[in-house]
Protein backbone atom coordinates (compact mmCIF):
# COMPACT_ATOMS: atom_id res chain seq x y z
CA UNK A 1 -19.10 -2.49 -22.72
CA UNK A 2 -15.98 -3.50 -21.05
CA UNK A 3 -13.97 -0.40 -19.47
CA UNK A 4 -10.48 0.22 -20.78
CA UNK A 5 -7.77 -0.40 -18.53
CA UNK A 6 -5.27 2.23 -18.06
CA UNK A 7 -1.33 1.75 -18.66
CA UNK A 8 0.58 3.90 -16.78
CA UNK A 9 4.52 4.27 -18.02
CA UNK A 10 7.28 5.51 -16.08
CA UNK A 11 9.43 8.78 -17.39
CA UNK A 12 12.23 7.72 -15.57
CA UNK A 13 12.60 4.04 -15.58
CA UNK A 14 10.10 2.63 -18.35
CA UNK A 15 8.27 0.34 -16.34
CA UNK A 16 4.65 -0.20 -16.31
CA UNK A 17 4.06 -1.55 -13.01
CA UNK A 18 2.70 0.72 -10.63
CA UNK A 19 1.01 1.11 -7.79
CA UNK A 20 -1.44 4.12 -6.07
CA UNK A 21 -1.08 5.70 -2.49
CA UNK A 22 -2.56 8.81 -1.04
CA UNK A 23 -0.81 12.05 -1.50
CA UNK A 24 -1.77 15.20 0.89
CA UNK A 25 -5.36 15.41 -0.34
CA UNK A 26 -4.84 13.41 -3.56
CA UNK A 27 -4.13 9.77 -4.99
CA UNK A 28 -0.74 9.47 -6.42
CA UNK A 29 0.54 7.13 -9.21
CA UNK A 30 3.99 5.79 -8.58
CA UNK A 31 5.94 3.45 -10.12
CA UNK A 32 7.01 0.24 -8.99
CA UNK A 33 10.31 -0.76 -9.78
CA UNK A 34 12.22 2.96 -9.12
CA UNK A 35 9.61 4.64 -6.84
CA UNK A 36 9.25 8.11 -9.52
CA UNK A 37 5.98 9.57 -9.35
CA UNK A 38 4.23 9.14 -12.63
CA UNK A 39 0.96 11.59 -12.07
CA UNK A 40 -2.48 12.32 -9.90
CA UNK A 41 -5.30 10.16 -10.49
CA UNK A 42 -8.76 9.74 -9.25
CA UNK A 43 -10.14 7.48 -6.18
CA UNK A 44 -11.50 5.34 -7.68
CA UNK A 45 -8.37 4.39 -10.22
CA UNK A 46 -6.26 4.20 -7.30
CA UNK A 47 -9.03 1.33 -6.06
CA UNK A 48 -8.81 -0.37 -9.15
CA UNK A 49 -4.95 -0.92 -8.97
CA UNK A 50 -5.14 -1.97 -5.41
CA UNK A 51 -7.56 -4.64 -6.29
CA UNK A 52 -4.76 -5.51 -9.03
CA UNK A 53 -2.21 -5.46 -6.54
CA UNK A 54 -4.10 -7.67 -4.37
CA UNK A 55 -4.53 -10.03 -7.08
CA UNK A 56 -0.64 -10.11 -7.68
CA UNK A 57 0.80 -9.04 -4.46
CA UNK A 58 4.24 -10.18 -6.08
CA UNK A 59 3.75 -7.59 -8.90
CA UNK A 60 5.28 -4.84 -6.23
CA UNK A 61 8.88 -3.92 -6.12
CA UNK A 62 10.55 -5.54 -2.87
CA UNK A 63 10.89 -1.86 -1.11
CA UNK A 64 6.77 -1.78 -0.52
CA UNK A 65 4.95 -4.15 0.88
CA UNK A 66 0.72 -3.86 1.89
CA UNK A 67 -0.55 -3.22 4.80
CA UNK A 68 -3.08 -6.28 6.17
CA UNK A 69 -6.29 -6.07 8.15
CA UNK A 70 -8.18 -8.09 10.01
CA UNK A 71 -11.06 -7.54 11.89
CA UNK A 72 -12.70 -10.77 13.73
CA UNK A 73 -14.49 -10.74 17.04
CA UNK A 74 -14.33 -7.00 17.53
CA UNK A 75 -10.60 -7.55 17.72
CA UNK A 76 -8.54 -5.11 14.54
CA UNK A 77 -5.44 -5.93 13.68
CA UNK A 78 -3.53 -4.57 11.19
CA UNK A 79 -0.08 -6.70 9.72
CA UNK A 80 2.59 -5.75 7.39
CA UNK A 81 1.93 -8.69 4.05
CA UNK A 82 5.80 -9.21 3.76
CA UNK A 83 6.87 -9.61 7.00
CA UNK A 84 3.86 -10.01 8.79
CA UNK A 85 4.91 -7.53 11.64
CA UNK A 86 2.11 -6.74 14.16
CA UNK A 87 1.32 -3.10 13.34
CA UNK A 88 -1.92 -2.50 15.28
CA UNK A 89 -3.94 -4.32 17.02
CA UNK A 90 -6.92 -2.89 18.85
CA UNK A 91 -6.58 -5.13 22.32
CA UNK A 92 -3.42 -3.28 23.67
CA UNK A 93 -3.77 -0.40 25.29
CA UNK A 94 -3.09 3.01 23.71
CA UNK A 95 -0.96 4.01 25.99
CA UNK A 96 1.42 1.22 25.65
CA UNK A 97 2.04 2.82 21.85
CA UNK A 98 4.33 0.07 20.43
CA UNK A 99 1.59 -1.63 18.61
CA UNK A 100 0.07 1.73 18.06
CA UNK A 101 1.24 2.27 14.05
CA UNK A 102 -1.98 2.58 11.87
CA UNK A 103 -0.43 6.16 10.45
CA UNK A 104 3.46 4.69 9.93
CA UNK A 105 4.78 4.92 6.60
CA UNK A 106 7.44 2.26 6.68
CA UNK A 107 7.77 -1.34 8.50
CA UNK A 108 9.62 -1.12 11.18
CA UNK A 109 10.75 -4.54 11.10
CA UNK A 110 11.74 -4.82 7.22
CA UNK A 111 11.79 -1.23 6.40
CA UNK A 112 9.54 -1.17 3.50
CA UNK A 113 7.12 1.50 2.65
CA UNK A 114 4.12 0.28 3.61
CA UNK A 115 0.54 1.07 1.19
């Protein structure tokens, strides 16, 4: 039996694209065009419409962009998909802290809020 997809709506704007990011301790539905929080949802929804997301990465509104990484060799490194900005990578030094970004919210190169 095939599993029904959910459609999630905006209030605000009437859009249906949306993505998912974590929220404090829970996963957050927001929507993709206007950035208005729709509702809560479960882990495992929020996996499903990152899968979707990475499917169609052109699906997201301009002002969010997903966060990329690469492991290979023991070497992380962790990219922003728009702008491909060097966010972390594990062969520089902590201390150094300008590649040091896992926990940012927003590129700091293009600005967008990253997922």
């Amino acid at each position: 039996m095939p599993s029904k997809e959910t459609v999630y709506t905006c209030k605000n704007c009437g859009s249906t694209k949306v993505y998912a990011k974590p929220k404090g301790r829970r996963m957050g539905i927001y929507c993709g065009v206007c950035g208005e929080w729709i509702c809560f949802t479960t882990y495992s929804k929020m996996l499903e419409l990152y899968k979707k997301i990475e499917d169609d990465p052109d699906s997201l509104s301009d002002r969010i962009s997903l966060r990329y990484i690469k492991k290979y060799n023991g070497v992380t490194t962790m990219r922003c998909k728009k702008c491909d900005t060097l966010l972390y990578s594990s062969v520089f030094p902590k201390v150094k802290g300008q590649f040091d970004l896992v926990n940012a919210s927003f590129c700091p190169n293009c600005g967008r809020e990253l997922m």
